[in-house]
Protein backbone atom coordinates (compact mmCIF):
# COMPACT_ATOMS: atom_id res chain seq x y z
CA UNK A 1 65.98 85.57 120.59
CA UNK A 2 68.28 83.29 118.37
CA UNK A 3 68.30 83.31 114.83
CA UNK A 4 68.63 80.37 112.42
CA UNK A 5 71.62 78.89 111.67
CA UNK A 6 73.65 80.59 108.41
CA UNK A 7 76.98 80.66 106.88
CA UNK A 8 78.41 82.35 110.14
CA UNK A 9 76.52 80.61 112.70
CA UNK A 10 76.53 77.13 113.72
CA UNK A 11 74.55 75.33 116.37
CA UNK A 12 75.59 72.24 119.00
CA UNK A 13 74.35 70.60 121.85
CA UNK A 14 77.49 69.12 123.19
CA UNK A 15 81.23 68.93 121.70
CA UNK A 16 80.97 65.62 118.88
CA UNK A 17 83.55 64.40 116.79
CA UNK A 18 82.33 67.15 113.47
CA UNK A 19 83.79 69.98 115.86
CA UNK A 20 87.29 70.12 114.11
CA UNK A 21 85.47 69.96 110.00
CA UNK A 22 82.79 72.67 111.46
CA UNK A 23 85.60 75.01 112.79
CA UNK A 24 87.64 74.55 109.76
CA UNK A 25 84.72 75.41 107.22
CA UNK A 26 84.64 78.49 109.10
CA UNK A 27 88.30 78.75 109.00
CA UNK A 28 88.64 78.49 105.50
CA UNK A 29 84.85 80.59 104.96
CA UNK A 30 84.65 84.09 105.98
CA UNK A 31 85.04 82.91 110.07
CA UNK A 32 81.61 82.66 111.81
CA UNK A 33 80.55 81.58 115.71
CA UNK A 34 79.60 78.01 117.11
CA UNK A 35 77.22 78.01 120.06
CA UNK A 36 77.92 75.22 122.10
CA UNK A 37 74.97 74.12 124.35
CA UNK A 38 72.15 75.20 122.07
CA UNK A 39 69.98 72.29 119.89
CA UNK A 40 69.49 73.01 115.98
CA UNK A 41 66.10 73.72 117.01
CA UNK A 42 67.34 77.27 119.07
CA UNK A 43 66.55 75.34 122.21
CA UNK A 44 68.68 76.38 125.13
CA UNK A 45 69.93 73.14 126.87
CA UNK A 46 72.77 74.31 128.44
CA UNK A 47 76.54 72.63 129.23
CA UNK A 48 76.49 71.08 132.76
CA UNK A 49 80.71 70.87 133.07
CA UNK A 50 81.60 73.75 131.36
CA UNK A 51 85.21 73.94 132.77
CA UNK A 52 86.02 70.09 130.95
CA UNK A 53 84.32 71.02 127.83
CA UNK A 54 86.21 74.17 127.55
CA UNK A 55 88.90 71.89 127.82
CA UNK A 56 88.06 69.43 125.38
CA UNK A 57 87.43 72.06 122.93
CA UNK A 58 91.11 73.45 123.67
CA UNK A 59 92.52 70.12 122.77
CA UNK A 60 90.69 69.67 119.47
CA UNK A 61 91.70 73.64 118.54
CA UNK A 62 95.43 72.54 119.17
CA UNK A 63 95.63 68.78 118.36
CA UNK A 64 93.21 68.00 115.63
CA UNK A 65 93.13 71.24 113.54
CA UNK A 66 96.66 72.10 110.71
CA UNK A 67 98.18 74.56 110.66
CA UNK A 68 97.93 75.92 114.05
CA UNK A 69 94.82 78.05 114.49
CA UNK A 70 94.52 78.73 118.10
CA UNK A 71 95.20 82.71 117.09
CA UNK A 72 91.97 82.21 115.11
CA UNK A 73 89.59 80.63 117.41
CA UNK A 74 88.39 81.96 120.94
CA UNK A 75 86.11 80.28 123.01
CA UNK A 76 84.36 81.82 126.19
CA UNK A 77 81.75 81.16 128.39
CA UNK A 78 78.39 83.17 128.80
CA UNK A 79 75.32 82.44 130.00
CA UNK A 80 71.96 83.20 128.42
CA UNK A 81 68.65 83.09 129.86
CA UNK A 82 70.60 81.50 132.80
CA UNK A 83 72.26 78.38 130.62
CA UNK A 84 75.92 77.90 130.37
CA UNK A 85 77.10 77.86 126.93
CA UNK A 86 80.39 78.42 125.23
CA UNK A 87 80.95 80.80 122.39
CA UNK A 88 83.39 79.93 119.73
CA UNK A 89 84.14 82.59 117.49
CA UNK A 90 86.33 82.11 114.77
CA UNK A 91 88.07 83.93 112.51
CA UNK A 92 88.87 84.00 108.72
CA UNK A 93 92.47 81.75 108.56
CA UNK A 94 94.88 82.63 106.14
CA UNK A 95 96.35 79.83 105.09
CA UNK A 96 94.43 76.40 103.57
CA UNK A 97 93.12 74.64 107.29
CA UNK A 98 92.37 70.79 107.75
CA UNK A 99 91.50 68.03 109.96
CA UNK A 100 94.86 66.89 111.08
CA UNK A 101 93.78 63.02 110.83
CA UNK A 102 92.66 63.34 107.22
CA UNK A 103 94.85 65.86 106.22
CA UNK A 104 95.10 67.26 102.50
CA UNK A 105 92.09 65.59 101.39
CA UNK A 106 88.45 65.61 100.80
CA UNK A 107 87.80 64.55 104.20
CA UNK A 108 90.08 67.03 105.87
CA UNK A 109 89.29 70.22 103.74
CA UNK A 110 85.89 72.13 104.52
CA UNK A 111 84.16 75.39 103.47
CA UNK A 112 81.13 76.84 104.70
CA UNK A 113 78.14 76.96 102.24
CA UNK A 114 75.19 78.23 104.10
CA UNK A 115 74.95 76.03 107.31
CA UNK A 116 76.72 73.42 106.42
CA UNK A 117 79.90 72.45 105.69
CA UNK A 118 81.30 71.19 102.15
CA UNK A 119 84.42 69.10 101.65
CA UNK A 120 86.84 70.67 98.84
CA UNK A 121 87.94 68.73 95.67
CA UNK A 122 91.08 67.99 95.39
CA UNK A 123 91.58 71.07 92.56
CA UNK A 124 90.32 73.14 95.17
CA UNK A 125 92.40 71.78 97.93
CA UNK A 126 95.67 72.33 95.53
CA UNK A 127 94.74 76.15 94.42
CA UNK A 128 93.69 76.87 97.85
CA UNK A 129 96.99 75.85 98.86
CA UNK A 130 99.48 76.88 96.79
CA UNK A 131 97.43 80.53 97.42
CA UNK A 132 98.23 80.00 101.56
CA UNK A 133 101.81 78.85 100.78
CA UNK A 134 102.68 82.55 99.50
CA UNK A 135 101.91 84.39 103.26
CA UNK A 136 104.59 82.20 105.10
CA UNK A 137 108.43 81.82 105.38
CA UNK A 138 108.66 81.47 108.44
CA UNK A 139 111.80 79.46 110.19
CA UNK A 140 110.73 76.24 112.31
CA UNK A 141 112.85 77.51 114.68
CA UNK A 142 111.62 81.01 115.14
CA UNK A 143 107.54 79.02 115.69
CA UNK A 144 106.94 78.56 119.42
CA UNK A 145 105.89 74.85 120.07
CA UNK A 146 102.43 74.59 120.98
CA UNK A 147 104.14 71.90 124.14
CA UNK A 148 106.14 72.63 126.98
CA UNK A 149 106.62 69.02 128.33
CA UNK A 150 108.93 67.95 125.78
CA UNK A 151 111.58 64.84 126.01
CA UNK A 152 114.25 64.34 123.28
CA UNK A 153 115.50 61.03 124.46
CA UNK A 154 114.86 59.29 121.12
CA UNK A 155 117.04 61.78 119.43
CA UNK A 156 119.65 61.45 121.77
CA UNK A 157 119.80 58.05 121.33
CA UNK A 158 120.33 58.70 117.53
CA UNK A 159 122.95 61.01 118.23
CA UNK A 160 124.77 59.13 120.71
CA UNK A 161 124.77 55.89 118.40
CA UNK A 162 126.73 58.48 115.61
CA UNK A 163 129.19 59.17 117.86
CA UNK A 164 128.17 63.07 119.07
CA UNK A 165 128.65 64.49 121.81
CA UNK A 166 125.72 65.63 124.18
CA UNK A 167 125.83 68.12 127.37
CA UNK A 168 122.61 67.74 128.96
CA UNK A 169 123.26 71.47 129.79
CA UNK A 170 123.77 72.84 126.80
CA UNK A 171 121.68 70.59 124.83
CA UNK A 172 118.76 72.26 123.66
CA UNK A 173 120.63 75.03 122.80
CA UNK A 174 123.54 73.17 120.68
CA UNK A 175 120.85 71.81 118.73
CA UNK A 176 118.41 74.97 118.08
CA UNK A 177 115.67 73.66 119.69
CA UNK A 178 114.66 77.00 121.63
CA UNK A 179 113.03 80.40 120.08
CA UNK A 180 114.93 83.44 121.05
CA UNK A 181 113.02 83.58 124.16
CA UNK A 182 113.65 80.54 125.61
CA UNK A 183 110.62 78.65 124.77
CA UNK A 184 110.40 75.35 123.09
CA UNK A 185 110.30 75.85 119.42
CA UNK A 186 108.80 73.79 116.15
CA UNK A 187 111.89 72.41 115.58
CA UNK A 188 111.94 70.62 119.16
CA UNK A 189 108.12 69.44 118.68
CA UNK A 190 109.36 68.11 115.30
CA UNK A 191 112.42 65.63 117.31
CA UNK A 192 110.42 65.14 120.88
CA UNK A 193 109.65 61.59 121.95
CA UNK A 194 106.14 62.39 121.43
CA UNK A 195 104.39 65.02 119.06
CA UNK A 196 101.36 65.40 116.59
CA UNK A 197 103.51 64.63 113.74
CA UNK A 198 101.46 61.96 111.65
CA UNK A 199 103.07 60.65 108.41
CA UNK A 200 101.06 58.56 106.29
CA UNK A 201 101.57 55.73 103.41
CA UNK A 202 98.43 55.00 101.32
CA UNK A 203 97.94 52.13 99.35
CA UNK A 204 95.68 52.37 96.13
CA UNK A 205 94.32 49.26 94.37
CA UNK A 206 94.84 50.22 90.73
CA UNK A 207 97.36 53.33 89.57
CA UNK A 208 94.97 55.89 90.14
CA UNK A 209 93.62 56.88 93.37
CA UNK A 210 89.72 55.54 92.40
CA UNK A 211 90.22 52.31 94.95
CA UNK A 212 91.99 52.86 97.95
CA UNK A 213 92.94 50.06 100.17
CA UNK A 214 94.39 51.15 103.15
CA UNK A 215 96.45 53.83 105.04
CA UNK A 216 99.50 53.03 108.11
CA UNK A 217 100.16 56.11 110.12
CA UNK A 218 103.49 56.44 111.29
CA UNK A 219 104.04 59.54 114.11
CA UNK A 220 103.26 60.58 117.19
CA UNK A 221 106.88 60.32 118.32
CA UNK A 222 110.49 61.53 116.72
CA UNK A 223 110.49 62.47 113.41
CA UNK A 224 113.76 60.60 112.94
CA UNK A 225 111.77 57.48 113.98
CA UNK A 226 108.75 57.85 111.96
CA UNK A 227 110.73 58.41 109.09
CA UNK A 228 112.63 54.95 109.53
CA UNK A 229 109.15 53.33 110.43
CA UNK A 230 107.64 54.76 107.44
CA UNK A 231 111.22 53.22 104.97
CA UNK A 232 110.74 50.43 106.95
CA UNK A 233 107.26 49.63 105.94
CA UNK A 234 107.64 50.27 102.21
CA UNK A 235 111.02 48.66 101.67
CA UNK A 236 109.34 45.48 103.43
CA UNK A 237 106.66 44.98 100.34
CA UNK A 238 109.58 45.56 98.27
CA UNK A 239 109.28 41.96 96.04
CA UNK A 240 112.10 39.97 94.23
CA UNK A 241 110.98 39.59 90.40
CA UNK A 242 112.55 36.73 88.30
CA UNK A 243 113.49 37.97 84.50
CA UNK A 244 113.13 34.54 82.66
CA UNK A 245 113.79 36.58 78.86
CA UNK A 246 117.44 36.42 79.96
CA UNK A 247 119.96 33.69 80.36
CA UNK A 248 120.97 33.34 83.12
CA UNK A 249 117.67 34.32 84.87
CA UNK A 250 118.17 37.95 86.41
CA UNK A 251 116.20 38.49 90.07
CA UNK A 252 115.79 42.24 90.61
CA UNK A 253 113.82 44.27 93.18
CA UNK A 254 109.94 45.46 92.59
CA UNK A 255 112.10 49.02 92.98
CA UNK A 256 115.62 50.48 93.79
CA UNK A 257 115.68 50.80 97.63
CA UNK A 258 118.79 53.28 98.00
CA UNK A 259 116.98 55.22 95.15
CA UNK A 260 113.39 55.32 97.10
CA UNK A 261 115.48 56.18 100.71
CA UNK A 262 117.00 58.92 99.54
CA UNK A 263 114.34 60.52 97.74
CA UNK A 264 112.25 59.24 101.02
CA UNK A 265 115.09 60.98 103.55
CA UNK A 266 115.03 63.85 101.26
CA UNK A 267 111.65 64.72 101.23
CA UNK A 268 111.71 64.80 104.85
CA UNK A 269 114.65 67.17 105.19
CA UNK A 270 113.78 69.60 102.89
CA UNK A 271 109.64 69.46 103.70
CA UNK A 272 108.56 72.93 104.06
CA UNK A 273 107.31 71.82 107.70
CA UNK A 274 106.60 75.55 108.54
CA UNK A 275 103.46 75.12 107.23
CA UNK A 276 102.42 71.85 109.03
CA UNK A 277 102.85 70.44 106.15
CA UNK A 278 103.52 66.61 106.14
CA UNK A 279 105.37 64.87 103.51
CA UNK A 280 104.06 61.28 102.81
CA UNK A 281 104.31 58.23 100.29
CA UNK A 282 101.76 56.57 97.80
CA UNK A 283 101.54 53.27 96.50
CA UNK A 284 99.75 52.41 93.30
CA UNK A 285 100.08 49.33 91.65
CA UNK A 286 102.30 49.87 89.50
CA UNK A 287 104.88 52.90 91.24
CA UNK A 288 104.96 54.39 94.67
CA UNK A 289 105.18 57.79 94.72
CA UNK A 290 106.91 60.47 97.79
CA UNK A 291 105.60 64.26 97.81
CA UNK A 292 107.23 66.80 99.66
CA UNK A 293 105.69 70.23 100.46
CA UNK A 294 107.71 73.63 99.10
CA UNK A 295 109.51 73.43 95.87
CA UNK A 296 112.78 73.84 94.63
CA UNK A 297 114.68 76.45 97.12
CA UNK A 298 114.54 79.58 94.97
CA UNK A 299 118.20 80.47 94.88
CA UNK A 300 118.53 76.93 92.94
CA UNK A 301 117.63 76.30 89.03
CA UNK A 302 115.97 73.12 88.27
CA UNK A 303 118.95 72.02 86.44
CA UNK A 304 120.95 72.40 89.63
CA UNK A 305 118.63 70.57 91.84
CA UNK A 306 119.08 67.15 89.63
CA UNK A 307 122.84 67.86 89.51
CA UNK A 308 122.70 67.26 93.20
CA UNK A 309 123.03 70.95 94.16
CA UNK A 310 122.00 71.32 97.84
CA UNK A 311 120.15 74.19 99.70
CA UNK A 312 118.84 72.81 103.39
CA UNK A 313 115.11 74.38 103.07
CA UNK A 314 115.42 73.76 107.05
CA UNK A 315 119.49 74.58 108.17
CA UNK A 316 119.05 73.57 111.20
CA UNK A 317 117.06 69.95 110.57
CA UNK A 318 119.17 68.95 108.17
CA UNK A 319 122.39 69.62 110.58
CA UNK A 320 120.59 66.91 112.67
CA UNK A 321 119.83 64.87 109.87
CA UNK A 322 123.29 64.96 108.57
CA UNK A 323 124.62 64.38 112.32
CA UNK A 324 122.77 61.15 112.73
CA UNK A 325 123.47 60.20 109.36
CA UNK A 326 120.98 60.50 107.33
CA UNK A 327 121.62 63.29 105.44
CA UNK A 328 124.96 64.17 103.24
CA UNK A 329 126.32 67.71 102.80
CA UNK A 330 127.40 66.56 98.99
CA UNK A 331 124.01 66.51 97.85
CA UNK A 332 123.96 62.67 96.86
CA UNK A 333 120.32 61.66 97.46
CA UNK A 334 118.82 63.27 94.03
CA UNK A 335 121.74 61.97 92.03
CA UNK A 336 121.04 58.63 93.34
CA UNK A 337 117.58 58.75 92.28
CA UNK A 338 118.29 60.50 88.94
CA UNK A 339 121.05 57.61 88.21
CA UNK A 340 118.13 54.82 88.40
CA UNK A 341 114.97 56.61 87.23
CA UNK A 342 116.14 59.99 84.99
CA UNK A 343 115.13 63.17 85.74
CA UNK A 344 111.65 62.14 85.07
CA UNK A 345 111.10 60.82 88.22
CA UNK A 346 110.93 64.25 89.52
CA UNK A 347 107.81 65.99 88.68
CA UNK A 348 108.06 69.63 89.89
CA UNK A 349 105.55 72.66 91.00
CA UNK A 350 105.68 75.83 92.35
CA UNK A 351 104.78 74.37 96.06
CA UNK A 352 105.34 70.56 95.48
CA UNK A 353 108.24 68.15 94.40
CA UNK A 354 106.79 64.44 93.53
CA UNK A 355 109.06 61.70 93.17
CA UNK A 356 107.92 59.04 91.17
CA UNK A 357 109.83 55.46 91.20
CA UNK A 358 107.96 52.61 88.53
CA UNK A 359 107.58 49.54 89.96
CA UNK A 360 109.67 46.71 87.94
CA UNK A 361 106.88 44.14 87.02
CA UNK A 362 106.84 45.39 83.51
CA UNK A 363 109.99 46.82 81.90
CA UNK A 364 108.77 50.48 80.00
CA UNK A 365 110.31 50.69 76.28
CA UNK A 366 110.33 54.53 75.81
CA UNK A 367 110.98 53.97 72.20
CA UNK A 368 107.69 52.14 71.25
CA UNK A 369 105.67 53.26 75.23
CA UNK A 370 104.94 49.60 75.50
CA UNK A 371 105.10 47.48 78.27
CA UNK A 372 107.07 43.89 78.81
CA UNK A 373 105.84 42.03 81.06
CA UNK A 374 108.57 40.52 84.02
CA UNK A 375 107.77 37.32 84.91
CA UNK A 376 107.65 37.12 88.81
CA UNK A 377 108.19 33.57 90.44
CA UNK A 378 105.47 31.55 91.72
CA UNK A 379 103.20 32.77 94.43
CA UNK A 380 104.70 30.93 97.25
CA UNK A 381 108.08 32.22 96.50
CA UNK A 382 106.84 35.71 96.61
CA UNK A 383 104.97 34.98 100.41
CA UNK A 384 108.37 33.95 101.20
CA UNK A 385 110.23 36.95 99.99
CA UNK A 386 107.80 39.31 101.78
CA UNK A 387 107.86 37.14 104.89
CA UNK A 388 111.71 37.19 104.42
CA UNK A 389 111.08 40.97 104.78
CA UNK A 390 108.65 41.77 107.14
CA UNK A 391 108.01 38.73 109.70
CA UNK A 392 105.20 40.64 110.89
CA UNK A 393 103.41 41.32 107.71
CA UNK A 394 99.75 40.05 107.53
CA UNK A 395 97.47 38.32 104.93
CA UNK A 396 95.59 41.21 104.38
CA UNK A 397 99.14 43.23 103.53
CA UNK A 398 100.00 39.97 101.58
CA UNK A 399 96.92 39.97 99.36
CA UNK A 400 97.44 43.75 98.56
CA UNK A 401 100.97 44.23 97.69
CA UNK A 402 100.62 40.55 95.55
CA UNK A 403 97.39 41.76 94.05
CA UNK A 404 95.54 38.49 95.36
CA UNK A 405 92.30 38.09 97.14
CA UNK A 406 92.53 37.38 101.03
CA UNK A 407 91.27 33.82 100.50
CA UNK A 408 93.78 33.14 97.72
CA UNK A 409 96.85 34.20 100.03
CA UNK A 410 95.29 31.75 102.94
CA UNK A 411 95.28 29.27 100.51
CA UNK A 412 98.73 29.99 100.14
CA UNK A 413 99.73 29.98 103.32
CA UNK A 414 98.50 27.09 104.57
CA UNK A 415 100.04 24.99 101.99
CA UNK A 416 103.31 26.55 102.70
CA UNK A 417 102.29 25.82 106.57
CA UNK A 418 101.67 21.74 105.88
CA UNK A 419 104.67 21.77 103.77
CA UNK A 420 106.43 23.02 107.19
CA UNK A 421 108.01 25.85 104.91
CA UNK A 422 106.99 28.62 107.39
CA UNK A 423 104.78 28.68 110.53
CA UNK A 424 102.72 31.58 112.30
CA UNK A 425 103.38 32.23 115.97
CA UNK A 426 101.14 34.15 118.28
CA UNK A 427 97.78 35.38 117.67
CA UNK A 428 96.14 36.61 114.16
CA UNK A 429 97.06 40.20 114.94
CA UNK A 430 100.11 40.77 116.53
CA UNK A 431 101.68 37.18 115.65
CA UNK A 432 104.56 36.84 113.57
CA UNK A 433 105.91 34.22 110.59
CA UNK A 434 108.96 32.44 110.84
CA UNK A 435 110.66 30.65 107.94
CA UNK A 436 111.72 26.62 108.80
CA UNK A 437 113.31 25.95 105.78
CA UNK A 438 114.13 26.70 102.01
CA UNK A 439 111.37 25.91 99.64
C-alpha cells in the first residue's frame, strides 16, 4: 500500500517539464524518491514505454540539472501490482544544485518543504553557495566530460587564425583536453563545437533587479565563441553621448569598451568553472555589471590582484586563451579596468568578483555624490548609432537600451525610413537595417 506524499516522496504520472526543480529540491533537501507512473491520488497507472522514458529522464539528470548530479540520482525500473514504474531515488547533493536554464536564481534553486518544492531567495541561494564552494577544488581537467562525441573544430579554427600549429594526432593531448585515462575531460566539453555551456546577459529596466526586461543566451557551442557573442552583444548597445558643457562638444561612449572586454575576457578565464559555475553580465540602467564565480586566487593579496598580478585559476584555459589571443601573460586586463573606473569597480567576496562599469549618461562628482546630467543627441541620432552597431538590432532592443516605449522607437523609425536615412530589409525578425545616408 502507498503512503502519501512527504518531504522524501514525490508522486508523477508521466515525466513533465517540473522533473529537473522536483529532483533538485530533493537534491538540495535531505534526498527523497520520485515514483514515476503513479497519480497524486496513489493510483497505479503505469508507464507504457518504459525504455524511452528511462531515457528521457537520463537526459534531464545530465542536461538540465548543475552541477553534475548523475552520482546522486538512480533511476530503475520495478513493477508493482504488475505496472511498470520507475524509481528515482535521490540522494542528498553536496554542493548548491539548480535548473541549468534558470540557473542561480529563484527559479532555478529548490528545497523540499513537505511535498512540495520551494524556490530559495536569493540570500539563501548566496549562503547556500558559498557553503558548497568549500568541498571542491577540483581541476577541469582532472572532471570526466559527461560527452564522448566531441568536435573541436571551432577552436581549431581560432587557433589556426593565431598562427599555431595543430597535429590532428597529437591534438587533444597538446591541448589537455583528456583525463589521465584517456577520456574526454571538462576542459574539452568547455571548447567542443557543441556543449551545455549557457552564458547569459540580463537586462533590468531600472538599476535594481525589481523590472527585468529580457535575457539573450549565448552557448551551446565553444566557449571561445560564446564569449565573443556575448562582447558582441553588449558592446553593440554601447551609445555615443554628446557633452554639450564643453567647447568643443566632446562625444564619448555610454562605457569604455577595452575596459568592459577585459574585465568580460577575464571573468571567463579565471571562472571557477569546476563548479559549473557560469560567469555572466547584467545590465541596469545606469551600469552593466560582469560576475565571475571563485575569488581572488588565494596565493594573491587584493592589492596584487588590482596591480595586475596574475594567477590562471584554470592553467590550462588560460594557455588557450592566451594562444588565441585573448588572454595576456602580463596581467593587463585588471589594470585596464582599474585605469578607467578605480579600484572600485571591483567589488570582492570570498566566492565572487563583480565588476562594475557606470554607464556615462551622468558624470558622478565623488566630492559632492551628485550627478550631472550628459546630454545625449537627439533620438534619431542615437537609432543611428545603435544601428551603426548592430544592423540586426530590433525595436524592442532599441526601446530598451534608449529607455523608450516600443511605439515611440517606431515612430522613430519610420521617420528616419521616409527621410530615406535607413531602410529595413527582410522580415520583422530576422531582417536587418541598413544606413543610406548621413543624417
Amino acid at each position: 500500500m502507498l503512503i502519501d506524499e512527504n518531504d522524501k516522496l514525490e508522486y508523477k504520472e508521466k515525466v513533465s517539464n517540473s522533473l529537473p526543480k522536483e529532483i533538485v529540491s530533493f537534491l538540495n533537501s535531505e534526498g527523497g524518491t520520485i515514483l514515476i507512473g503513479v497519480s497524486k491520488n496513489k493510483n497505479l497507472v503505469g508507464i507504457i514505454n518504459i525504455d524511452e522514458t528511462m531515457r528521457e529522464i537520463s537526459d534531464i539528470i545530465t542536461d538540465q540539472i548543475s552541477p553534475r548530479c548523475i552520482s546522486f540520482v538512480k533511476q530503475f525500473h520495478e513493477i508493482i501490482d504488475g505496472k511498470d514504474i520507475i524509481k528515482i531515488e535521490i540522494k542528498k547533493g553536496n554542493q548548491l544544485f539548480y535548473v541549468k536554464k534558470y540557473g542561480l536564481s529563484e527559479m532555478g534553486c529548490y528545497i523540499r518543504i513537505g511535498s512540495s518544492c520551494k524556490s530559495l531567495m536569493p540570500e539563501e541561494i548566496k549562503e547556500r553557495f558559498i557553503k558548497s564552494l568549500s568541498n571542491f577544488t577540483t581541476n577541469i581537467v582532472d572532471i570526466p566530460s559527461r560527452k564522448n562525441n566531441l568536435t573541436f573544430q571551432i577552436l581549431k579554427n581560432y587557433l589556426l587564425s593565431n598562427n599555431n600549429h595543430i597535429s590532428d594526432d597529437t591534438f587533444l593531448e597538446n591541448y589537455h583536453l583528456l583525463t589521465k585515462d584517456g577520456h574526454f575531460n571538462y576542459l574539452a566539453e568547455l571548447l567542443a563545437d557543441k556543449n551545455d555551456i549557457v552564458i547569459n546577459v540580463a537586462t533590468f529596466a531600472s538599476s535594481d533587479k525589481t523590472k527585468y526586461l529580457r535575457r539573450e543566451e549565448f552557448g551551446g557551442k565553444c566557449l571561445l565563441l560564446a564569449m565573443e557573442q556575448a562582447k558582441n552583444y553588449v558592446n553593440s548597445i554601447n551609445q555615443t553621448f554628446v557633452d554639450v558643457t564643453t567647447t568643443p562638444r566632446k562625444e564619448r561612449k555610454m562605457f569604455d569598451t577595452e575596459a568592459f572586454e577585459q574585465a568580460w575576457i577575464n571573468a571567463c578565464v579565471h571562472n571557477k568553472w569546476s563548479e559549473s559555475n557560469h560567469p555572466g553580465i547584467y545590465v541596469y540602467s545606469n551600469r552593466l555589471e560582469i560576475e565571475s564565480f571563485g575569488g581572488i586566487p588565494s596565493v594573491l593579496t587584493k592589492e596584487q590582484f588590482l596591480r595586475g598580478k596574475s594567477e590562471p585559476v584554470n592553467k590550462q584555459l588560460f594557455d588557450i586563451f592566451r594562444a588565441c589571443n585573448f588572454a595576456e601573460e602580463s596581467g593587463h586586463g585588471v589594470p585596464s579596468v582599474v585605469k578607467v573606473y578605480g579600484e572600485d569597480a571591483y567589488i570582492f567576496s570570498e566566492y565572487f568578483i563583480d565588476v562594475v562599469i557606470p554607464f556615462n549618461r551622468e558624470g558622478f562628482d565623488k566630492t559632492t555624490r551628485k550627478t550631472t546630467t550628459i546630454q545625449p543627441e537627439n533620438i534619431e541620432e542615437e537609432i543611428i548609432q545603435l544601428i551603426k552597431n548592430n544592423e540586426k538590432i530590433s525595436r524592442k532592443d532599441i526601446a530598451i537600451v534608449l529607455h523608450k516605449t516600443e511605439g515611440s522607437i517606431r515612430h522613430h523609425l519610420k521617420k528616419l525610413q521616409e527621410k530615406k536615412i535607413i531602410k529595413h530589409s527582410g522580415p520583422d525578425k530576422g531582417g536587418y537595417w541598413e544606413i543610406i545616408k548621413s543624417k
